[in-house]
PDB file of N, CA and C in Angstrom:
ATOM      1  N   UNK A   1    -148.275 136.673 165.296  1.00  0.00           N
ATOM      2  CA  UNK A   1    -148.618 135.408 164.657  1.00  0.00           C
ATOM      3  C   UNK A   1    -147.938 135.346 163.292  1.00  0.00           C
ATOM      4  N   UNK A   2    -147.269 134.074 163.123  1.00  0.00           N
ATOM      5  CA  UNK A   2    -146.759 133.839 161.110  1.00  0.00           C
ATOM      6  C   UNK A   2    -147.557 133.186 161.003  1.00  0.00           C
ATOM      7  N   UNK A   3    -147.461 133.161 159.667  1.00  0.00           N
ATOM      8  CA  UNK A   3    -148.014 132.037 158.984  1.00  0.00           C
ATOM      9  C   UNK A   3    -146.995 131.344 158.008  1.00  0.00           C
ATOM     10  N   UNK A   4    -147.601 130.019 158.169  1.00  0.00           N
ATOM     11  CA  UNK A   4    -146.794 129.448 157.218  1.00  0.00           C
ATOM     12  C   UNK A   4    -147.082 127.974 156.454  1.00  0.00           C
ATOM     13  N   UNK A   5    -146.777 128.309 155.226  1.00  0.00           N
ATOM     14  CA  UNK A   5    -147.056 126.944 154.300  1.00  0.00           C
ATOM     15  C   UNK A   5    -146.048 126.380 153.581  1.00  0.00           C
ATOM     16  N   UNK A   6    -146.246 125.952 152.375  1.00  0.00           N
ATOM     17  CA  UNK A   6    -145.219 125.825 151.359  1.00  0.00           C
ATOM     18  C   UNK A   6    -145.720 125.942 150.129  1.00  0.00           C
ATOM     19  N   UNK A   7    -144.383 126.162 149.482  1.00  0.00           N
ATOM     20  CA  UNK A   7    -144.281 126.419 148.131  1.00  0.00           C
ATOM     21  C   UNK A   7    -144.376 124.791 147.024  1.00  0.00           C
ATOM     22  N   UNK A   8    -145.669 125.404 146.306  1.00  0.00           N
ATOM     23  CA  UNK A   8    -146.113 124.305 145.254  1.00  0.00           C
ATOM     24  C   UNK A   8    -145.513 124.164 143.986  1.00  0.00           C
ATOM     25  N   UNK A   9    -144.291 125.149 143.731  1.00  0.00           N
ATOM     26  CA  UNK A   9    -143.270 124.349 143.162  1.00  0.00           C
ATOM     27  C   UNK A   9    -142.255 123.727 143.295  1.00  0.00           C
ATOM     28  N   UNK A  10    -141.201 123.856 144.811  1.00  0.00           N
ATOM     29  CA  UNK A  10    -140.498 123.440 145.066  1.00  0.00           C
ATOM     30  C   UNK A  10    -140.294 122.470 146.253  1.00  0.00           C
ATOM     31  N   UNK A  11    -141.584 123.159 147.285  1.00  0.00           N
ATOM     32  CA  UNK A  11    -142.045 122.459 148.570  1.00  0.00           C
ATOM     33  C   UNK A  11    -141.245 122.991 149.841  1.00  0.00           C
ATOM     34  N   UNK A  12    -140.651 124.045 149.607  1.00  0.00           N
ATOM     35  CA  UNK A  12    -140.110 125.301 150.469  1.00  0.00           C
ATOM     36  C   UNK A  12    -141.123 125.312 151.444  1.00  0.00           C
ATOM     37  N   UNK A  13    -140.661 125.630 152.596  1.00  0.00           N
ATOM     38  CA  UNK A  13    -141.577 126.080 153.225  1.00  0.00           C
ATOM     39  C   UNK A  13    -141.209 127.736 153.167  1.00  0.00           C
ATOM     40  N   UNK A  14    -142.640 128.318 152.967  1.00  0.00           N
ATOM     41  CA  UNK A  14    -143.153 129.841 153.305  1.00  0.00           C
ATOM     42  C   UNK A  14    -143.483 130.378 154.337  1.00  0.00           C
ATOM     43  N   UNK A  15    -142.975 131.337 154.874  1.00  0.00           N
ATOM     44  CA  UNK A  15    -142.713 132.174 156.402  1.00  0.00           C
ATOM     45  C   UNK A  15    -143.620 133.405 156.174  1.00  0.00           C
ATOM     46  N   UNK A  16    -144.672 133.888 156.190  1.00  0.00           N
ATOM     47  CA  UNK A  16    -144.720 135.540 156.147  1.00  0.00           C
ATOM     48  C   UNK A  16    -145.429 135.984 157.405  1.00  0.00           C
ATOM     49  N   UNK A  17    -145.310 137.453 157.970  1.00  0.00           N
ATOM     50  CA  UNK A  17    -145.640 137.527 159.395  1.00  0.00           C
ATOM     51  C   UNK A  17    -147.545 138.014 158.914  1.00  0.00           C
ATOM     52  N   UNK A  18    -147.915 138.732 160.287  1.00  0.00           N
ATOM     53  CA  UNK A  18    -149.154 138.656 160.674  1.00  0.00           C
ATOM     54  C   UNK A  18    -150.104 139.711 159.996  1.00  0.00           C
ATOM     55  N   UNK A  19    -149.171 140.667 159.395  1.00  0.00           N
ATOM     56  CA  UNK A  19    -149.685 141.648 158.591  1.00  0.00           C
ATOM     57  C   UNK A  19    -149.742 141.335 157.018  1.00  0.00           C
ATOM     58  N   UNK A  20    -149.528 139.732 156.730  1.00  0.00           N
ATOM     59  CA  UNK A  20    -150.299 139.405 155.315  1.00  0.00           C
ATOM     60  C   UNK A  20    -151.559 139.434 155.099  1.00  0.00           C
ATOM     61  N   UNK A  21    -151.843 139.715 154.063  1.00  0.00           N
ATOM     62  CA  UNK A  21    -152.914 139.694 153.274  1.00  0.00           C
ATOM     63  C   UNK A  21    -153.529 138.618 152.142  1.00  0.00           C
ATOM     64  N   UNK A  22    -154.648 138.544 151.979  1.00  0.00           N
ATOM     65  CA  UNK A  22    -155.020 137.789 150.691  1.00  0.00           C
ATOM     66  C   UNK A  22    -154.724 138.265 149.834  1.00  0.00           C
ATOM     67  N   UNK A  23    -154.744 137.506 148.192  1.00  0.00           N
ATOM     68  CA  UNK A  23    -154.089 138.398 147.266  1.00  0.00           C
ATOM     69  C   UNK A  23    -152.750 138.862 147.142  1.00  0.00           C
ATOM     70  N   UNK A  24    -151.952 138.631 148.840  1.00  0.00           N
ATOM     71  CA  UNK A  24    -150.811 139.241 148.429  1.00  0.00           C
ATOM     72  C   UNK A  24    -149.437 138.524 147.304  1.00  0.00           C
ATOM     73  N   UNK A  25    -148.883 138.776 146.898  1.00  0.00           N
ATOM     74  CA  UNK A  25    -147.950 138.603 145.943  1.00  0.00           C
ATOM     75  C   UNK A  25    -146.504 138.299 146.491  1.00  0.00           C
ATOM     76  N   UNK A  26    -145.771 136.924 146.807  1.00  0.00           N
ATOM     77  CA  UNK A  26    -144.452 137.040 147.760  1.00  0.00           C
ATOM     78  C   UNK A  26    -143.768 136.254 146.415  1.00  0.00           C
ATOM     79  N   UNK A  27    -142.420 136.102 146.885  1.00  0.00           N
ATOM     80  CA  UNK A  27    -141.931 135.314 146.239  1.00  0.00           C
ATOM     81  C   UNK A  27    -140.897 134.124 146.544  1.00  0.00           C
ATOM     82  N   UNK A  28    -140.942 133.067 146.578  1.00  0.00           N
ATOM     83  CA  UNK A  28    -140.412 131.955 147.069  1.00  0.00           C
ATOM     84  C   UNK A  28    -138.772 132.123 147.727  1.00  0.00           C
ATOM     85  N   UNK A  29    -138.413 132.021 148.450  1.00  0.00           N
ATOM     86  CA  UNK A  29    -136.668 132.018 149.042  1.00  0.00           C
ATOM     87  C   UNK A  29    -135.856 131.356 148.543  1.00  0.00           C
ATOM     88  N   UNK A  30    -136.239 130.060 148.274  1.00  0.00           N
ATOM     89  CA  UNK A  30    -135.606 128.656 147.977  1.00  0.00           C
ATOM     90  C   UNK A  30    -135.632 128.940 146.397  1.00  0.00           C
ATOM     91  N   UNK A  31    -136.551 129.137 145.461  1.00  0.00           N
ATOM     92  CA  UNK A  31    -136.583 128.329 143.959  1.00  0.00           C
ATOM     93  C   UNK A  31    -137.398 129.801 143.074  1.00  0.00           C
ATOM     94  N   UNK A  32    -137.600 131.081 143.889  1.00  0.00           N
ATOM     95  CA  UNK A  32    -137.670 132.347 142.953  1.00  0.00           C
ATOM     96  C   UNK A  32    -138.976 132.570 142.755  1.00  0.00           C
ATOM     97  N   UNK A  33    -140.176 131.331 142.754  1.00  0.00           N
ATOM     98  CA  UNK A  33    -141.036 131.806 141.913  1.00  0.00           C
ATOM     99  C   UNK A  33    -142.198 132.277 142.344  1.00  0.00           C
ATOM    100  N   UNK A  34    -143.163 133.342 141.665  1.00  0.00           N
ATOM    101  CA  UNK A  34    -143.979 134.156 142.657  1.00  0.00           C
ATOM    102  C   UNK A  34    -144.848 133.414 143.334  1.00  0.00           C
ATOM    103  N   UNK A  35    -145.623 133.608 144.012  1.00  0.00           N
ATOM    104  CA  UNK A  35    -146.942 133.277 144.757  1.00  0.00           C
ATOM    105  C   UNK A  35    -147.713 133.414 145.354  1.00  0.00           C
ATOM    106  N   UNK A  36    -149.432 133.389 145.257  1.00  0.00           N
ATOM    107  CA  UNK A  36    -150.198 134.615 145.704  1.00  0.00           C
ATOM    108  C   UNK A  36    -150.676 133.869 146.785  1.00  0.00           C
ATOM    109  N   UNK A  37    -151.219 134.608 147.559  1.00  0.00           N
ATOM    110  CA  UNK A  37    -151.586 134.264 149.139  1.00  0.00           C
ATOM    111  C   UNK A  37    -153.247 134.036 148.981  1.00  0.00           C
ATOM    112  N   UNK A  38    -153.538 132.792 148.765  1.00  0.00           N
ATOM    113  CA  UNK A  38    -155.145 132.343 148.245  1.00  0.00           C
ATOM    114  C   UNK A  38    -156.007 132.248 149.777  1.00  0.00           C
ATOM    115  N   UNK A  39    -155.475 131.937 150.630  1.00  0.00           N
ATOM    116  CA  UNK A  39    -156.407 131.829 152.169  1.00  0.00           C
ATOM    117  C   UNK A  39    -155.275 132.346 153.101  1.00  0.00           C
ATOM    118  N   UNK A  40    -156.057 132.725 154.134  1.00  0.00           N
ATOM    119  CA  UNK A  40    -155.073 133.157 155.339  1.00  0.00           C
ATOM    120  C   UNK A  40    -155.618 132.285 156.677  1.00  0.00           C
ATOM    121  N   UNK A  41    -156.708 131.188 156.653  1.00  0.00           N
ATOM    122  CA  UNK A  41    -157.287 130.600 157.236  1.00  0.00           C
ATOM    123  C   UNK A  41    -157.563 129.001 157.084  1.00  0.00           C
ATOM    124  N   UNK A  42    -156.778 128.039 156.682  1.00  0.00           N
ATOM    125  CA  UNK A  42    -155.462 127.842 156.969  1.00  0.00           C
ATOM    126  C   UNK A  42    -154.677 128.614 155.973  1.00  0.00           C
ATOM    127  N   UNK A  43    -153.770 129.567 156.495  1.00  0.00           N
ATOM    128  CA  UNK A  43    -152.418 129.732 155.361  1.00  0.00           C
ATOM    129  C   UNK A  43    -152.328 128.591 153.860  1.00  0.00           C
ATOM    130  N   UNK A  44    -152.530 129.680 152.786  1.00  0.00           N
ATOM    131  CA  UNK A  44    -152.189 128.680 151.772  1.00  0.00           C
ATOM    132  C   UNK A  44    -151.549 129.876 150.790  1.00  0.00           C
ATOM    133  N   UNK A  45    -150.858 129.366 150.294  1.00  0.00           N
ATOM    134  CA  UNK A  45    -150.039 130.199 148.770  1.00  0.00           C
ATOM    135  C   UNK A  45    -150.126 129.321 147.930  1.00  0.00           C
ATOM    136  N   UNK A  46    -150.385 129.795 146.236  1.00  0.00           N
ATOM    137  CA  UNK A  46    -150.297 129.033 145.261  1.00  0.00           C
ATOM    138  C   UNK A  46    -149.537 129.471 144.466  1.00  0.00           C
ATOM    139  N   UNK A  47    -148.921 128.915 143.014  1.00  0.00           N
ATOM    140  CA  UNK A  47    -148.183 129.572 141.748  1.00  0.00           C
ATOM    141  C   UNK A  47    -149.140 130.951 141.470  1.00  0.00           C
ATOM    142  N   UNK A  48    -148.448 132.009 141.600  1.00  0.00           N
ATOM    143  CA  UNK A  48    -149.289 133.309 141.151  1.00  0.00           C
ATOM    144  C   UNK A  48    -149.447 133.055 139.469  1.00  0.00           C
ATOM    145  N   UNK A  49    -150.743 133.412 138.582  1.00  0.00           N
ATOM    146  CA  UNK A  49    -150.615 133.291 137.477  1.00  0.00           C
ATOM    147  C   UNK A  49    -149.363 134.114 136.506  1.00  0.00           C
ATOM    148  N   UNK A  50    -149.169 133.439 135.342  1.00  0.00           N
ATOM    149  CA  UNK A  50    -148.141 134.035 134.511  1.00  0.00           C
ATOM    150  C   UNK A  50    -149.020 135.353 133.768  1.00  0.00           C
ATOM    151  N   UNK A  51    -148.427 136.710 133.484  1.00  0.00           N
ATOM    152  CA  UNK A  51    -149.068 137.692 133.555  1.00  0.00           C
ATOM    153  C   UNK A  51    -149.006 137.619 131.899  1.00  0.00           C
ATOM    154  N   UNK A  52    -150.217 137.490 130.483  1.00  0.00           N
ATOM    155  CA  UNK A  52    -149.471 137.547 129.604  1.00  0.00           C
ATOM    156  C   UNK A  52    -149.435 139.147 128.601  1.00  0.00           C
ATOM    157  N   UNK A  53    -149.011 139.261 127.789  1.00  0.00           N
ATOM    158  CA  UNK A  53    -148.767 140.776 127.248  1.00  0.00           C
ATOM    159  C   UNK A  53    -150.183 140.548 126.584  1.00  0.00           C
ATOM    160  N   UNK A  54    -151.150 142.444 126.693  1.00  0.00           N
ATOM    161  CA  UNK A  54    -152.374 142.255 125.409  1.00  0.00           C
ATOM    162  C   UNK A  54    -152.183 142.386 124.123  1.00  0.00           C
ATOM    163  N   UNK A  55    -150.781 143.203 123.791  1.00  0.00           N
ATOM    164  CA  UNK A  55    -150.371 143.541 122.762  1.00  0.00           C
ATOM    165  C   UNK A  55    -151.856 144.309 121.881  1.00  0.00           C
ATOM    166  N   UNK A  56    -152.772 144.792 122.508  1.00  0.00           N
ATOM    167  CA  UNK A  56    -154.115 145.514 122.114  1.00  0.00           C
ATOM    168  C   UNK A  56    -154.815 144.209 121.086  1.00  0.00           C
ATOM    169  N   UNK A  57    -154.684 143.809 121.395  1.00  0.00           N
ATOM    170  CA  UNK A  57    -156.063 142.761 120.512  1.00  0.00           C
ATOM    171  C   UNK A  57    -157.115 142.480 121.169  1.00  0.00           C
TER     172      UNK A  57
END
């Protein structure tokens, strides 16, 4: 089984096979940018958040 959706920045469609996961982390084919795998029931991927530095504060 794939799954497949698209990408909510460019509108790519996203291919990944049957051994995805939630949470998982892919990254777009078409336009680069990451995206985390939010449901697997319907297939959905969103913009993964931007990670920012703590710099200890």
């Amino acid at each position: 089984m794939n799954y497949e959706s698209f990408c909510p920045v460019c509108d790519a469609q996203v291919k990944l096979g049957a051994n995805t996961v939630l949470d998982e982390l892919v990254e777009c084919s078409d336009c680069g940018s990451e995206l985390v795998v939010t449901c697997l029931d319907p297939f959905r991927v969103d913009e993964a958040p931007q990670v920012e530095e703590d710099w200890g504060q």
